[in-house]
C-alpha atoms as a PDB file:
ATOM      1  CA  UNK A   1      75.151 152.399  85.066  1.00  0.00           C
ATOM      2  CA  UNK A   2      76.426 149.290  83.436  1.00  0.00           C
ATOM      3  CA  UNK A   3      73.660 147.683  81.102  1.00  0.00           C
ATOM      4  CA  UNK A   4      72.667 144.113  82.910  1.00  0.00           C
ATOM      5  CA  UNK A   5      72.350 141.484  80.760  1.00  0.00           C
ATOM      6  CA  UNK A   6      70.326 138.266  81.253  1.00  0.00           C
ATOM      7  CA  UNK A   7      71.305 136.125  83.805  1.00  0.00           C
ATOM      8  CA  UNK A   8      70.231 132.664  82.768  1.00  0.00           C
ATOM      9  CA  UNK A   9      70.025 133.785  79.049  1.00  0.00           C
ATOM     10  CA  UNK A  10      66.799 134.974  76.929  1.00  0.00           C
ATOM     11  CA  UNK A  11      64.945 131.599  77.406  1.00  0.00           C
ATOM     12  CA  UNK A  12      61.847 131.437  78.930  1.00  0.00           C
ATOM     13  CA  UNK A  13      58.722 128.778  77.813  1.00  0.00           C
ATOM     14  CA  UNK A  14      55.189 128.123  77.332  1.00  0.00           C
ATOM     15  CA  UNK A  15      52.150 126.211  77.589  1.00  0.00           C
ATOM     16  CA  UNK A  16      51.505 124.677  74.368  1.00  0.00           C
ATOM     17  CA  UNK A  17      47.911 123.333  75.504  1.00  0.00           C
ATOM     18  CA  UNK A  18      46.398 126.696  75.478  1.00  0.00           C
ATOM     19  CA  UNK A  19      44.689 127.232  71.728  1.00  0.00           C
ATOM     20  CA  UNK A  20      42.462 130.597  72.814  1.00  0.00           C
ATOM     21  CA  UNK A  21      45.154 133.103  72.250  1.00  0.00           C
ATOM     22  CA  UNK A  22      44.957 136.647  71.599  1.00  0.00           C
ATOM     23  CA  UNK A  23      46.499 138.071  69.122  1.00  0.00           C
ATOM     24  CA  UNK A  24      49.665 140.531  70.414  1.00  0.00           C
ATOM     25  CA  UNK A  25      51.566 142.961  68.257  1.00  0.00           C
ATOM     26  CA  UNK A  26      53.767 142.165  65.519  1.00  0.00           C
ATOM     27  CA  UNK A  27      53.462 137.970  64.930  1.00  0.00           C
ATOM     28  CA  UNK A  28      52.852 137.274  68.962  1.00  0.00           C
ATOM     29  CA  UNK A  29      50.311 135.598  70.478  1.00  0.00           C
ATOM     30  CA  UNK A  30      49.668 135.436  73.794  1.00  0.00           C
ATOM     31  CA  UNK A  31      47.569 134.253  76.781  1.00  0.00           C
ATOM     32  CA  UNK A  32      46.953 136.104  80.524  1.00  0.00           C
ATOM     33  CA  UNK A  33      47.138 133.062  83.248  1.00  0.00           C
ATOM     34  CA  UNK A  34      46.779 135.436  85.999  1.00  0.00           C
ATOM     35  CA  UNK A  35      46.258 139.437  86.131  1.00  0.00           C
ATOM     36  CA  UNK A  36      47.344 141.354  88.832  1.00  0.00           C
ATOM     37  CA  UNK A  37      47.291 144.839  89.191  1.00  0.00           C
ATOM     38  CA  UNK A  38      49.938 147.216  88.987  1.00  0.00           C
ATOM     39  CA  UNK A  39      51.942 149.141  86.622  1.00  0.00           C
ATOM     40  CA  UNK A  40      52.923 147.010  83.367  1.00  0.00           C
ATOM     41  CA  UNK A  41      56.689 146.677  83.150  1.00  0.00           C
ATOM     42  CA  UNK A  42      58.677 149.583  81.401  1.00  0.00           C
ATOM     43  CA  UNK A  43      61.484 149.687  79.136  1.00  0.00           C
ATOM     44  CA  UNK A  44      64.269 150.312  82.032  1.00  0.00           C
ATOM     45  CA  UNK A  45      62.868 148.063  84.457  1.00  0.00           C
ATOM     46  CA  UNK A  46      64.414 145.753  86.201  1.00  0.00           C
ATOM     47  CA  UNK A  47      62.776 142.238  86.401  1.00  0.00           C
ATOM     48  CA  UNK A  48      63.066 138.991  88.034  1.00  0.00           C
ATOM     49  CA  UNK A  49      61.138 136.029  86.595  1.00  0.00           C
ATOM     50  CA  UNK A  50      60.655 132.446  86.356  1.00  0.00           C
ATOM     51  CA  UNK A  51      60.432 131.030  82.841  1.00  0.00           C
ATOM     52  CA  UNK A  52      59.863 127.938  80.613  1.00  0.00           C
ATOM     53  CA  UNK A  53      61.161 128.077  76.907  1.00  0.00           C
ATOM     54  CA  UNK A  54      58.984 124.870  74.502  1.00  0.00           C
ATOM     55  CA  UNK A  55      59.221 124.474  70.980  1.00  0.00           C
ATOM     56  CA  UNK A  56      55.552 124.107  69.724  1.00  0.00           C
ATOM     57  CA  UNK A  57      56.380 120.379  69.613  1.00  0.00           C
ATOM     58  CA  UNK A  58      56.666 120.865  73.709  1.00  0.00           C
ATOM     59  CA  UNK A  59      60.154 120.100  74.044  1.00  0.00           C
ATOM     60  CA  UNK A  60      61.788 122.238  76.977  1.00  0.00           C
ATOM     61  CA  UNK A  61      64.613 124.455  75.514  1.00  0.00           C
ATOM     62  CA  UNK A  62      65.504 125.744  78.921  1.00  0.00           C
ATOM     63  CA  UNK A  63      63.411 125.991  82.298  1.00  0.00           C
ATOM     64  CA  UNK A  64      64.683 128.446  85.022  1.00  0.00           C
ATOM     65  CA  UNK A  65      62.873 125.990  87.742  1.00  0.00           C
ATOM     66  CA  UNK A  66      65.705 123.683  86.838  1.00  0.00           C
ATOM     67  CA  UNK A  67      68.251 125.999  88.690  1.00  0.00           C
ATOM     68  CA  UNK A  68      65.710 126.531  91.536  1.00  0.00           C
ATOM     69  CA  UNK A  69      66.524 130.725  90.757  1.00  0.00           C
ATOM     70  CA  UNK A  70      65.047 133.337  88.895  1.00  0.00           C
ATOM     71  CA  UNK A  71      66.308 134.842  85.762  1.00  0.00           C
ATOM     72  CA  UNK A  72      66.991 138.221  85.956  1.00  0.00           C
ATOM     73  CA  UNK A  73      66.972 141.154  83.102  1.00  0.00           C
ATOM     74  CA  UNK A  74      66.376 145.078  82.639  1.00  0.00           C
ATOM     75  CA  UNK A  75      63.629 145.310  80.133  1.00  0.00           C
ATOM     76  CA  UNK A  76      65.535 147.027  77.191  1.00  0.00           C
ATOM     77  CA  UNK A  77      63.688 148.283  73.825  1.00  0.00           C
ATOM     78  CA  UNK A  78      62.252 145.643  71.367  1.00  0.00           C
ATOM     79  CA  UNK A  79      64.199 144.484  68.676  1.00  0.00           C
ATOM     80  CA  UNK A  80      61.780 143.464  66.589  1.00  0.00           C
ATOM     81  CA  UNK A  81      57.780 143.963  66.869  1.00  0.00           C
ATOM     82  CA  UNK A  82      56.225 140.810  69.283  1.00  0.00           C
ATOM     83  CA  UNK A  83      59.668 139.710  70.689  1.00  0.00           C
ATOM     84  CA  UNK A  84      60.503 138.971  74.229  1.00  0.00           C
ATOM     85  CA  UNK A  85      60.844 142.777  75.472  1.00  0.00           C
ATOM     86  CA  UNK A  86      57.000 143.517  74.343  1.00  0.00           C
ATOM     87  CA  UNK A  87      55.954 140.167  75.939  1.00  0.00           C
ATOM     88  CA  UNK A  88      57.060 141.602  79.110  1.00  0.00           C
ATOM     89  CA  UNK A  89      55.295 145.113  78.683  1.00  0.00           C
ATOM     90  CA  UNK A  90      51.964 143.246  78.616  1.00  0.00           C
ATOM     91  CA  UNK A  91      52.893 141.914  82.544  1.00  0.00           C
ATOM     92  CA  UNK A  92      53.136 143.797  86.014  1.00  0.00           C
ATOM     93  CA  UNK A  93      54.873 142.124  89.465  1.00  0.00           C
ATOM     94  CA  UNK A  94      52.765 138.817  89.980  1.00  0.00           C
ATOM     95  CA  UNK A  95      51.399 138.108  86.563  1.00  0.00           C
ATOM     96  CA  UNK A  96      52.038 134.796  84.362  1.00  0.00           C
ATOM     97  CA  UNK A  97      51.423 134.601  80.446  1.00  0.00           C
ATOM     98  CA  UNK A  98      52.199 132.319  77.864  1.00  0.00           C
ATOM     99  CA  UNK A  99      53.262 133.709  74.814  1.00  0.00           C
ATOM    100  CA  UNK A 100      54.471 132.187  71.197  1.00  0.00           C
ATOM    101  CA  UNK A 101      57.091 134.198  69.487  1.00  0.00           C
ATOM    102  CA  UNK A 102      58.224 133.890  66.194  1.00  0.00           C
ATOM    103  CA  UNK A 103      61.208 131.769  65.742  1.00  0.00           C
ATOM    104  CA  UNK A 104      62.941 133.291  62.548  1.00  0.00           C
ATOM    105  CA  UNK A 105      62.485 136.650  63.963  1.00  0.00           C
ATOM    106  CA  UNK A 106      64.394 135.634  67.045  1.00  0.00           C
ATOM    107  CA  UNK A 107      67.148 133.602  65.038  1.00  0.00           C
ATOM    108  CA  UNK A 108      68.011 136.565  62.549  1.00  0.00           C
ATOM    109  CA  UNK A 109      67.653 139.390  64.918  1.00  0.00           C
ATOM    110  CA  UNK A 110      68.553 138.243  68.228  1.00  0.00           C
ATOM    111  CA  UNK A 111      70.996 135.750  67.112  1.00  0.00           C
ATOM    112  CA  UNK A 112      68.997 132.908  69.619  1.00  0.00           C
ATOM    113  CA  UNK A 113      70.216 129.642  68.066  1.00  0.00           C
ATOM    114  CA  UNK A 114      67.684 128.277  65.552  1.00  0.00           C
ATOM    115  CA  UNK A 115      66.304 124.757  67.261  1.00  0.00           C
ATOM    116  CA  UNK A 116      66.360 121.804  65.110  1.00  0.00           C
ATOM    117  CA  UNK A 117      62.946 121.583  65.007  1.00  0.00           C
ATOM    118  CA  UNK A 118      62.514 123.768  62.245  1.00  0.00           C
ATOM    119  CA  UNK A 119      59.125 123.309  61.069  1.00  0.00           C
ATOM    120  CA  UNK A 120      57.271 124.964  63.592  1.00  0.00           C
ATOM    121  CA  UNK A 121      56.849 129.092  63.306  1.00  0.00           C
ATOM    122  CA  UNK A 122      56.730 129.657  67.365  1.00  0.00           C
ATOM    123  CA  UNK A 123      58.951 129.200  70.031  1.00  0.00           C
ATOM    124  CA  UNK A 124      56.279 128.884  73.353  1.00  0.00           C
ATOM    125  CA  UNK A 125      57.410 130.795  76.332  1.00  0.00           C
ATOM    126  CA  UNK A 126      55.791 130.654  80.172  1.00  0.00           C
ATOM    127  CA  UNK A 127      56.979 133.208  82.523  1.00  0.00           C
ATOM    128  CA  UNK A 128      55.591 134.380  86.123  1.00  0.00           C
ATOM    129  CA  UNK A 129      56.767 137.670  87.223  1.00  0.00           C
ATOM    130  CA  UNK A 130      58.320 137.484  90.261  1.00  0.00           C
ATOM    131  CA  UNK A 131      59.482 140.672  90.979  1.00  0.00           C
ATOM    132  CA  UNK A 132      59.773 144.388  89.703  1.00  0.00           C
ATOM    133  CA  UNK A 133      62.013 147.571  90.479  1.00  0.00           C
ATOM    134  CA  UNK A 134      60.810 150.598  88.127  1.00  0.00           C
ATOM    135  CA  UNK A 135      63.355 152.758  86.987  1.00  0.00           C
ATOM    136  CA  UNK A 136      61.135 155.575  86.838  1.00  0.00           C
ATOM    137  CA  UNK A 137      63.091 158.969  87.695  1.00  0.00           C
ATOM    138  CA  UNK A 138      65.790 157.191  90.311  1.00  0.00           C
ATOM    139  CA  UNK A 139      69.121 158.020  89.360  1.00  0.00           C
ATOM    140  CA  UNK A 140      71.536 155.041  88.377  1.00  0.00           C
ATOM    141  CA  UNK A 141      72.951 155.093  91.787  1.00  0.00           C
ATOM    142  CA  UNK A 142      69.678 154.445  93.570  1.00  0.00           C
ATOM    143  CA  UNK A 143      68.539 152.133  91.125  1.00  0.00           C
ATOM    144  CA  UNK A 144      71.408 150.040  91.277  1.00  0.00           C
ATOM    145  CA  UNK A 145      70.737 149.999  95.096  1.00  0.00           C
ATOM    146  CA  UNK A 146      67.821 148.709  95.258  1.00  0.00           C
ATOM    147  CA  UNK A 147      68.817 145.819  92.451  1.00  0.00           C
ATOM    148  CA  UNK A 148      71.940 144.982  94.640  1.00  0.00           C
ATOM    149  CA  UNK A 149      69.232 144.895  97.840  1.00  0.00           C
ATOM    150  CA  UNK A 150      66.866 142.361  96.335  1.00  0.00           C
ATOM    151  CA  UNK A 151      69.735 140.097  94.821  1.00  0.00           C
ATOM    152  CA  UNK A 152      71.214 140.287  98.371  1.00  0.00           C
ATOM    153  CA  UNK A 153      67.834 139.312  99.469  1.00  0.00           C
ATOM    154  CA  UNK A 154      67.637 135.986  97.015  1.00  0.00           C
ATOM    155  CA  UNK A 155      71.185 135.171  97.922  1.00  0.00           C
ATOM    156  CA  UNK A 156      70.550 134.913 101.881  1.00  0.00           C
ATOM    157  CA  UNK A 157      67.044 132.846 100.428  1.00  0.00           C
ATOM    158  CA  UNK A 158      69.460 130.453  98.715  1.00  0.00           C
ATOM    159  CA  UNK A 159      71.946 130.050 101.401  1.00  0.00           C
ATOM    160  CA  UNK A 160      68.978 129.710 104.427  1.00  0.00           C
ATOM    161  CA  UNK A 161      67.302 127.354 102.313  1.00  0.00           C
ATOM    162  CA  UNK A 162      69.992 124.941 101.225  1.00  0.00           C
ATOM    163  CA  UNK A 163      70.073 122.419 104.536  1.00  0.00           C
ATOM    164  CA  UNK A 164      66.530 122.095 104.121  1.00  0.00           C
ATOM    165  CA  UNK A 165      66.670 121.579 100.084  1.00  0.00           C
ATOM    166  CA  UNK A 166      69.398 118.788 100.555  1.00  0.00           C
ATOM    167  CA  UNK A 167      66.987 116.930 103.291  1.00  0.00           C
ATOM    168  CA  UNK A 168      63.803 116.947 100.769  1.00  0.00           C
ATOM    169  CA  UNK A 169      66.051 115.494  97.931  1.00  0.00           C
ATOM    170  CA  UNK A 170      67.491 112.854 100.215  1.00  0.00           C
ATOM    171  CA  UNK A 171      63.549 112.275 101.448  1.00  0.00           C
ATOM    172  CA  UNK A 172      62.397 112.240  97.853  1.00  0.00           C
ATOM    173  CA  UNK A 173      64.939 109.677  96.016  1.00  0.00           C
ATOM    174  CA  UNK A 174      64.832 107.358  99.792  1.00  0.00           C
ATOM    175  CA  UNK A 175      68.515 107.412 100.261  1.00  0.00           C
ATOM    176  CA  UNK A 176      69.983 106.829 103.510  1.00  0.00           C
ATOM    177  CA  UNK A 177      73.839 108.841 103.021  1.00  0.00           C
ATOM    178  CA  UNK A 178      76.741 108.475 105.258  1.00  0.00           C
ATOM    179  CA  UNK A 179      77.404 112.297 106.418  1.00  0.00           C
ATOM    180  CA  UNK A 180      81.343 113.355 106.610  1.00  0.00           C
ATOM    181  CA  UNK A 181      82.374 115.675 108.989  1.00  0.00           C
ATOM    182  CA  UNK A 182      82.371 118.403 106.027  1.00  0.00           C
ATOM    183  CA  UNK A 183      78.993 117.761 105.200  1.00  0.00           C
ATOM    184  CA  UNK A 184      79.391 115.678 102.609  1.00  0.00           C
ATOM    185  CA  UNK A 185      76.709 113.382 101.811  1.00  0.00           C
ATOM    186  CA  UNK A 186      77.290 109.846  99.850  1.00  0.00           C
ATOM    187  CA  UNK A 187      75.977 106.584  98.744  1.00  0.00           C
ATOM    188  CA  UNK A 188      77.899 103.580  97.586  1.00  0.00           C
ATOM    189  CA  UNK A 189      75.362 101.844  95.358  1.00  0.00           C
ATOM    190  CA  UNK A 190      78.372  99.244  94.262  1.00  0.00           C
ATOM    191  CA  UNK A 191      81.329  98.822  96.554  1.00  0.00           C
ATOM    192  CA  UNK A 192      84.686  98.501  94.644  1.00  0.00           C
ATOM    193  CA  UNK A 193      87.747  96.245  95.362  1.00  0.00           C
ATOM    194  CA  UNK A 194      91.603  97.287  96.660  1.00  0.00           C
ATOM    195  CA  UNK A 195      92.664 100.083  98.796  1.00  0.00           C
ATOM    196  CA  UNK A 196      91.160 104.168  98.460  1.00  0.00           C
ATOM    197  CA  UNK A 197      93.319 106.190  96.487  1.00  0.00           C
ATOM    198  CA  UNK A 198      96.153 108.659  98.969  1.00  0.00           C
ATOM    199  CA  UNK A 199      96.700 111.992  98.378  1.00  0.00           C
ATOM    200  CA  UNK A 200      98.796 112.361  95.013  1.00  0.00           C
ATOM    201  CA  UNK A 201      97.479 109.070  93.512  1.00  0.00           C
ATOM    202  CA  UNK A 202      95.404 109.227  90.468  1.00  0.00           C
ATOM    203  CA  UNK A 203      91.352 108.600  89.993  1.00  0.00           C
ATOM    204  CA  UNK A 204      90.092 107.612  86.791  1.00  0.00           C
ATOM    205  CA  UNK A 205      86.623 108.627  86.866  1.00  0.00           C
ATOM    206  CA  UNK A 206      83.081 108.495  84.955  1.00  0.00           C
ATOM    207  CA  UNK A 207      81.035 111.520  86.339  1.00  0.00           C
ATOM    208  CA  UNK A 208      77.549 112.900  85.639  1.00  0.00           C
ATOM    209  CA  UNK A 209      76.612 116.485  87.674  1.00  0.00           C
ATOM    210  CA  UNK A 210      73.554 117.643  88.355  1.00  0.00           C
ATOM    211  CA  UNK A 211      71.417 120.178  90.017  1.00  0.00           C
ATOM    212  CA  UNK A 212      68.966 118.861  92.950  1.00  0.00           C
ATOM    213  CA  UNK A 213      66.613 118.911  90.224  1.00  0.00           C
ATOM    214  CA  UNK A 214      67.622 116.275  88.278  1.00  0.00           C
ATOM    215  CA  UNK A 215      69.081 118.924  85.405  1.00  0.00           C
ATOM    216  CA  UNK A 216      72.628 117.675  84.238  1.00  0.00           C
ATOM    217  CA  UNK A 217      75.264 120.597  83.747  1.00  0.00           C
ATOM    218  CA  UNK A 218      77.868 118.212  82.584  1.00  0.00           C
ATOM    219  CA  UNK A 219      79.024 114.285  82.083  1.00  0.00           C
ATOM    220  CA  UNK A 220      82.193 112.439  81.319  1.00  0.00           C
ATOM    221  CA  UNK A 221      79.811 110.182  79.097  1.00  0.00           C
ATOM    222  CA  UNK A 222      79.025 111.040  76.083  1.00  0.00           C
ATOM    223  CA  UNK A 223      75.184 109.356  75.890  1.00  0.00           C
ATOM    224  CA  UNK A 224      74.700 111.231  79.150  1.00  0.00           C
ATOM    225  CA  UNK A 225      75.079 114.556  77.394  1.00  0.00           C
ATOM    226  CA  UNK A 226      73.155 113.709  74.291  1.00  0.00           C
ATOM    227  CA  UNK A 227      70.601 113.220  76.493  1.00  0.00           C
ATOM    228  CA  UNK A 228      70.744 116.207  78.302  1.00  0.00           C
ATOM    229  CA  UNK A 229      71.687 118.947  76.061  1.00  0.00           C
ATOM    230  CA  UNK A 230      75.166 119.585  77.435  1.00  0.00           C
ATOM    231  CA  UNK A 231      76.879 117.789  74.346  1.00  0.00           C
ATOM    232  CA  UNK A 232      79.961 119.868  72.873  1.00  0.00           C
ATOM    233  CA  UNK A 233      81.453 118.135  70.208  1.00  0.00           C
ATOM    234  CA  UNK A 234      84.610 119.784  70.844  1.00  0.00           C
ATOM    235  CA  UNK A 235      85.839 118.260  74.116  1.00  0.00           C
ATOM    236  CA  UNK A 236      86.825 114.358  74.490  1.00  0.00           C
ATOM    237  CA  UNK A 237      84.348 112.561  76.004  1.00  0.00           C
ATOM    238  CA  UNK A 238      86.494 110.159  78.514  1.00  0.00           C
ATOM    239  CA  UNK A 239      87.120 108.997  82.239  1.00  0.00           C
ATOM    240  CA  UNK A 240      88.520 112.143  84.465  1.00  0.00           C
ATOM    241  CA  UNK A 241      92.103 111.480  85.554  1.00  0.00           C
ATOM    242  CA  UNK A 242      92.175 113.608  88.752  1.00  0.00           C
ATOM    243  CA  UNK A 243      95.388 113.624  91.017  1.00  0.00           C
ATOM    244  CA  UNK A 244      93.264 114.091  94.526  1.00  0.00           C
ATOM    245  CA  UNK A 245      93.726 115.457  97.542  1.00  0.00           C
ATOM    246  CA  UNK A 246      95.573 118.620  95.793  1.00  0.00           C
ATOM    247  CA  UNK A 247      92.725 121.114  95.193  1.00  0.00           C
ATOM    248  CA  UNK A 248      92.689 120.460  91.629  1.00  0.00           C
ATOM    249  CA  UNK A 249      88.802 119.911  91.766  1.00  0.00           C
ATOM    250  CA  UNK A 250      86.036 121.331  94.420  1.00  0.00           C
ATOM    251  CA  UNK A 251      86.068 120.059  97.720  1.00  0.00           C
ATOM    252  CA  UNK A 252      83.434 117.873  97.860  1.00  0.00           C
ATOM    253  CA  UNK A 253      84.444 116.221  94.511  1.00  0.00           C
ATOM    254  CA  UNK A 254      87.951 115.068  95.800  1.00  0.00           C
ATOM    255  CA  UNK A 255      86.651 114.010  98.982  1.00  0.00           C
ATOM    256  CA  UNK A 256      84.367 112.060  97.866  1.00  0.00           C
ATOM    257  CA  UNK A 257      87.044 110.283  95.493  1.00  0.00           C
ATOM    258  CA  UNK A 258      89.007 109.799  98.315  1.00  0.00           C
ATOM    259  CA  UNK A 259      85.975 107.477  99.880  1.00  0.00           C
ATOM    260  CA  UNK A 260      85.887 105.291  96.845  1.00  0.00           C
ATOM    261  CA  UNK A 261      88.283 102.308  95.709  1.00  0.00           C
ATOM    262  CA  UNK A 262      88.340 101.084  92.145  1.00  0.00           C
ATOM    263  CA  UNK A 263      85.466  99.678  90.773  1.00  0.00           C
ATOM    264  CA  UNK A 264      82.978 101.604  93.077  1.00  0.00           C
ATOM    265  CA  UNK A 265      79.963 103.415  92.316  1.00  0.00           C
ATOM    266  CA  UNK A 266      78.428 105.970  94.325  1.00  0.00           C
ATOM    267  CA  UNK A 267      76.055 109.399  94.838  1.00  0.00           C
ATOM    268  CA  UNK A 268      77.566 112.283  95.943  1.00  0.00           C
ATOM    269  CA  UNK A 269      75.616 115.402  97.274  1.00  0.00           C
ATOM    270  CA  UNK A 270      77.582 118.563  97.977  1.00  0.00           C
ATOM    271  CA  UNK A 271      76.411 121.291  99.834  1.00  0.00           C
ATOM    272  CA  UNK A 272      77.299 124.388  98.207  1.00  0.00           C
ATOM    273  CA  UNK A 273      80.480 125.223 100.781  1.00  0.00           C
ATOM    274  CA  UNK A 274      81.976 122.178  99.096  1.00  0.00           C
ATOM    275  CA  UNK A 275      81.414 123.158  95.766  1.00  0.00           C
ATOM    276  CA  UNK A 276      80.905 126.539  94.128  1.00  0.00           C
ATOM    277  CA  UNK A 277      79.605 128.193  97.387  1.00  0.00           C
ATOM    278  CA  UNK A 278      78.446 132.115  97.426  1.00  0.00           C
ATOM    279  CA  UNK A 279      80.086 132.998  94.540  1.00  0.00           C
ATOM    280  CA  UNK A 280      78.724 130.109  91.610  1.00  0.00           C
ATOM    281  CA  UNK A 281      80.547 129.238  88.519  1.00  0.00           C
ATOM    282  CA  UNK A 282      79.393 129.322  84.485  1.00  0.00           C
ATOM    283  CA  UNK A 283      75.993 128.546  85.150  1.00  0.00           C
ATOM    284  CA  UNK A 284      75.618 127.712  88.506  1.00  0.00           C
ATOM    285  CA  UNK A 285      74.082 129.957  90.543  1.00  0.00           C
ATOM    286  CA  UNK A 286      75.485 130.553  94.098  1.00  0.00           C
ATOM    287  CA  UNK A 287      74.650 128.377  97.047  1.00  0.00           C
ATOM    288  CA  UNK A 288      74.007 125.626  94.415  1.00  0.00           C
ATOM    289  CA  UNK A 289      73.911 122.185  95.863  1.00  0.00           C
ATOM    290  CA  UNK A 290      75.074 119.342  93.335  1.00  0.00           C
ATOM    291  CA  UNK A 291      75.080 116.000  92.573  1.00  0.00           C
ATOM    292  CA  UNK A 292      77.443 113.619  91.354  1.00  0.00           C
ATOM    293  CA  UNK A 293      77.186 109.842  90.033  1.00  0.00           C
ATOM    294  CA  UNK A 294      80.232 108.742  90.237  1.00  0.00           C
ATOM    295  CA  UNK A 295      81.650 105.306  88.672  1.00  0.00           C
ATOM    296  CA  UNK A 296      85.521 104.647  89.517  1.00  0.00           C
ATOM    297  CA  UNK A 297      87.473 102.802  86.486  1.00  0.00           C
ATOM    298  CA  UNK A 298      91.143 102.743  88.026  1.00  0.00           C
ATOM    299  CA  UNK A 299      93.314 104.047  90.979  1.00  0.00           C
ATOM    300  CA  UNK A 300      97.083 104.770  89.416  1.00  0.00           C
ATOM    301  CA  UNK A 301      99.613 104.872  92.389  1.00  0.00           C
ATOM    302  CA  UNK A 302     101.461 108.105  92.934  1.00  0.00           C
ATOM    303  CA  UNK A 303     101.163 109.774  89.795  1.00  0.00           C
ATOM    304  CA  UNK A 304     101.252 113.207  90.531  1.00  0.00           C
ATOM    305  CA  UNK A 305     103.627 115.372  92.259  1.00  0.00           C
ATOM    306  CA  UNK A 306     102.239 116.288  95.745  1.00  0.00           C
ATOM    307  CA  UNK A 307     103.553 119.770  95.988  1.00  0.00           C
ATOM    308  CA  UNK A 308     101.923 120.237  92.277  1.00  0.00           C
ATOM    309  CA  UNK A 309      97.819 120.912  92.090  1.00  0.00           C
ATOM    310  CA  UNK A 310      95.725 119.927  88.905  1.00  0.00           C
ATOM    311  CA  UNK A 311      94.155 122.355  87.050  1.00  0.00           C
ATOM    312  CA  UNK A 312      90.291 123.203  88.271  1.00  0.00           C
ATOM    313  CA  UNK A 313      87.534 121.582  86.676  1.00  0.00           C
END
């Protein structure tokens, strides 16, 4: 069987309030929240988890509630004494544990990227164990079976659940949407000036995405992604020039363009069938709603070549 890797990558965080911890093997330290019984995970195990990764200075690294799905792993052998592996092997299906794990371990022999906080010894982890399929003596084909059943499982969750996530977040931020016959959702906070752009014309575009909750997976402006960890220093931070109504973006993004005139600033809230739908893309899991703040610099006439399609985003 192919090795799985980490879904949502080996970050998972902690409760830095906690001061009574026990001391774990190697330089971890940990702390039981709650105890269930049940066997204690096993290297081979398959695992799905929720999980908060703090510096000690309680900054959130990375926070699996932010994606609204679990991350996912087989438990493989430690790497070093008290890392992430033997955190795990201390938990059974239910329990939740902070632990602190030591930072330069993790840098040199993991290769985890060493935070810029480098003062502190421990990065602070919380993680509730959601679910667990022992390896045990199942053969590869079995156990792969019963992976592929559960993740089939979480991905009828995610798509049953969606209509009802998209009403709570309208509910929560009071926003009263217009509704397209798609399904698209959208609020003009600032009504532009001149005509809406026709198929083949150009949209210069500021964009932030999100996640319903509030996480940012990427931004035209570069503030934006300061501010929200998604800053790569090696792509131009600048207005999107999309030629729309071509399928050079998702759905939801172009139609939404295609509501807007210059000047205009709006919310848009894509269900998943108008974005990245079942299948998900770099980072986003499947049957991911999104939002977009959008804020429309220019309109350019005819630009683009109908019969010619943009590249994706």
């Amino acid at each position: 069987m192919k090795k799985l890797v980490i879904v949502l990558g080996l970050a998972v965080t902690g409760l830095t309030a906690c001061n009574n911890f026990d001391k774990g093997e190697g330089d971890m330290l940990y702390k039981i929240h709650t105890d269930k019984s049940g066997e204690t995970i096993k290297e081979g195990d398959f695992v799905a988890f929720k999980a908060i990764e703090k510096t000690e200075g309680d900054s959130v690294l990375y926070s699996s509630y932010d994606y609204d799905r679990p991350s996912l792993l087989v438990k493989e052998k430690s790497v070093f004494k008290g890392d992430l592996f033997a955190a795990l092997g201390l938990l059974s299906e239910g329990d939740s544990a902070t632990f602190k794990i030591n930072i330069d371990s993790m840098v040199q022999k993991m290769g985890r990227p060493q935070p810029s906080d480098t003062t502190k010894k421990y990065l602070v982890y919380t993680i509730k164990i959601d679910k667990v399929i022992p390896k045990g003596s199942l053969n590869d084909s079995l156990f792969r079976g019963k992976i592929d059943e559960f993740l089939k499982a979480e991905m009828e969750q995610a798509k049953t659940a969606e209509v009802a996530k998209v009403k709570a977040y309208v509910s929560a931020k009071s926003l009263k949407p217009k509704v397209t016959a798609s399904g698209l959702n959208y609020v003009v906070s600032k009504e532009g000036t001149g005509a809406k752009p026709n198929m083949g014309d150009t949209v210069v575009v500021n964009y932030t995405g999100m996640f319903l909750s509030g996480k940012v997976f990427d931004s035209s402006l570069p503030d934006v992604a300061k501010k929200n960890g998604t800053f790569n220093p090696q792509r131009p931070y600048e207005p999107l020039k999309l030629p729309v109504g071509l399928g050079g973006s998702i759905p939801g993004f172009e139609e939404g363009l295609m509501l807007l005139n210059k000047g205009a600033k709006a919310t848009l809230i894509l269900p998943s069938k108008l974005a990245y739908g079942e299948q998900g893309n770099q980072g986003i899991p499947p049957f991911s709603p999104l939002v977009f703040e959008l804020d429309v610099v220019n309109i350019i006439p005819g630009t683009a070549p109908v019969a010619a399609a943009a590249p994706k985003q």
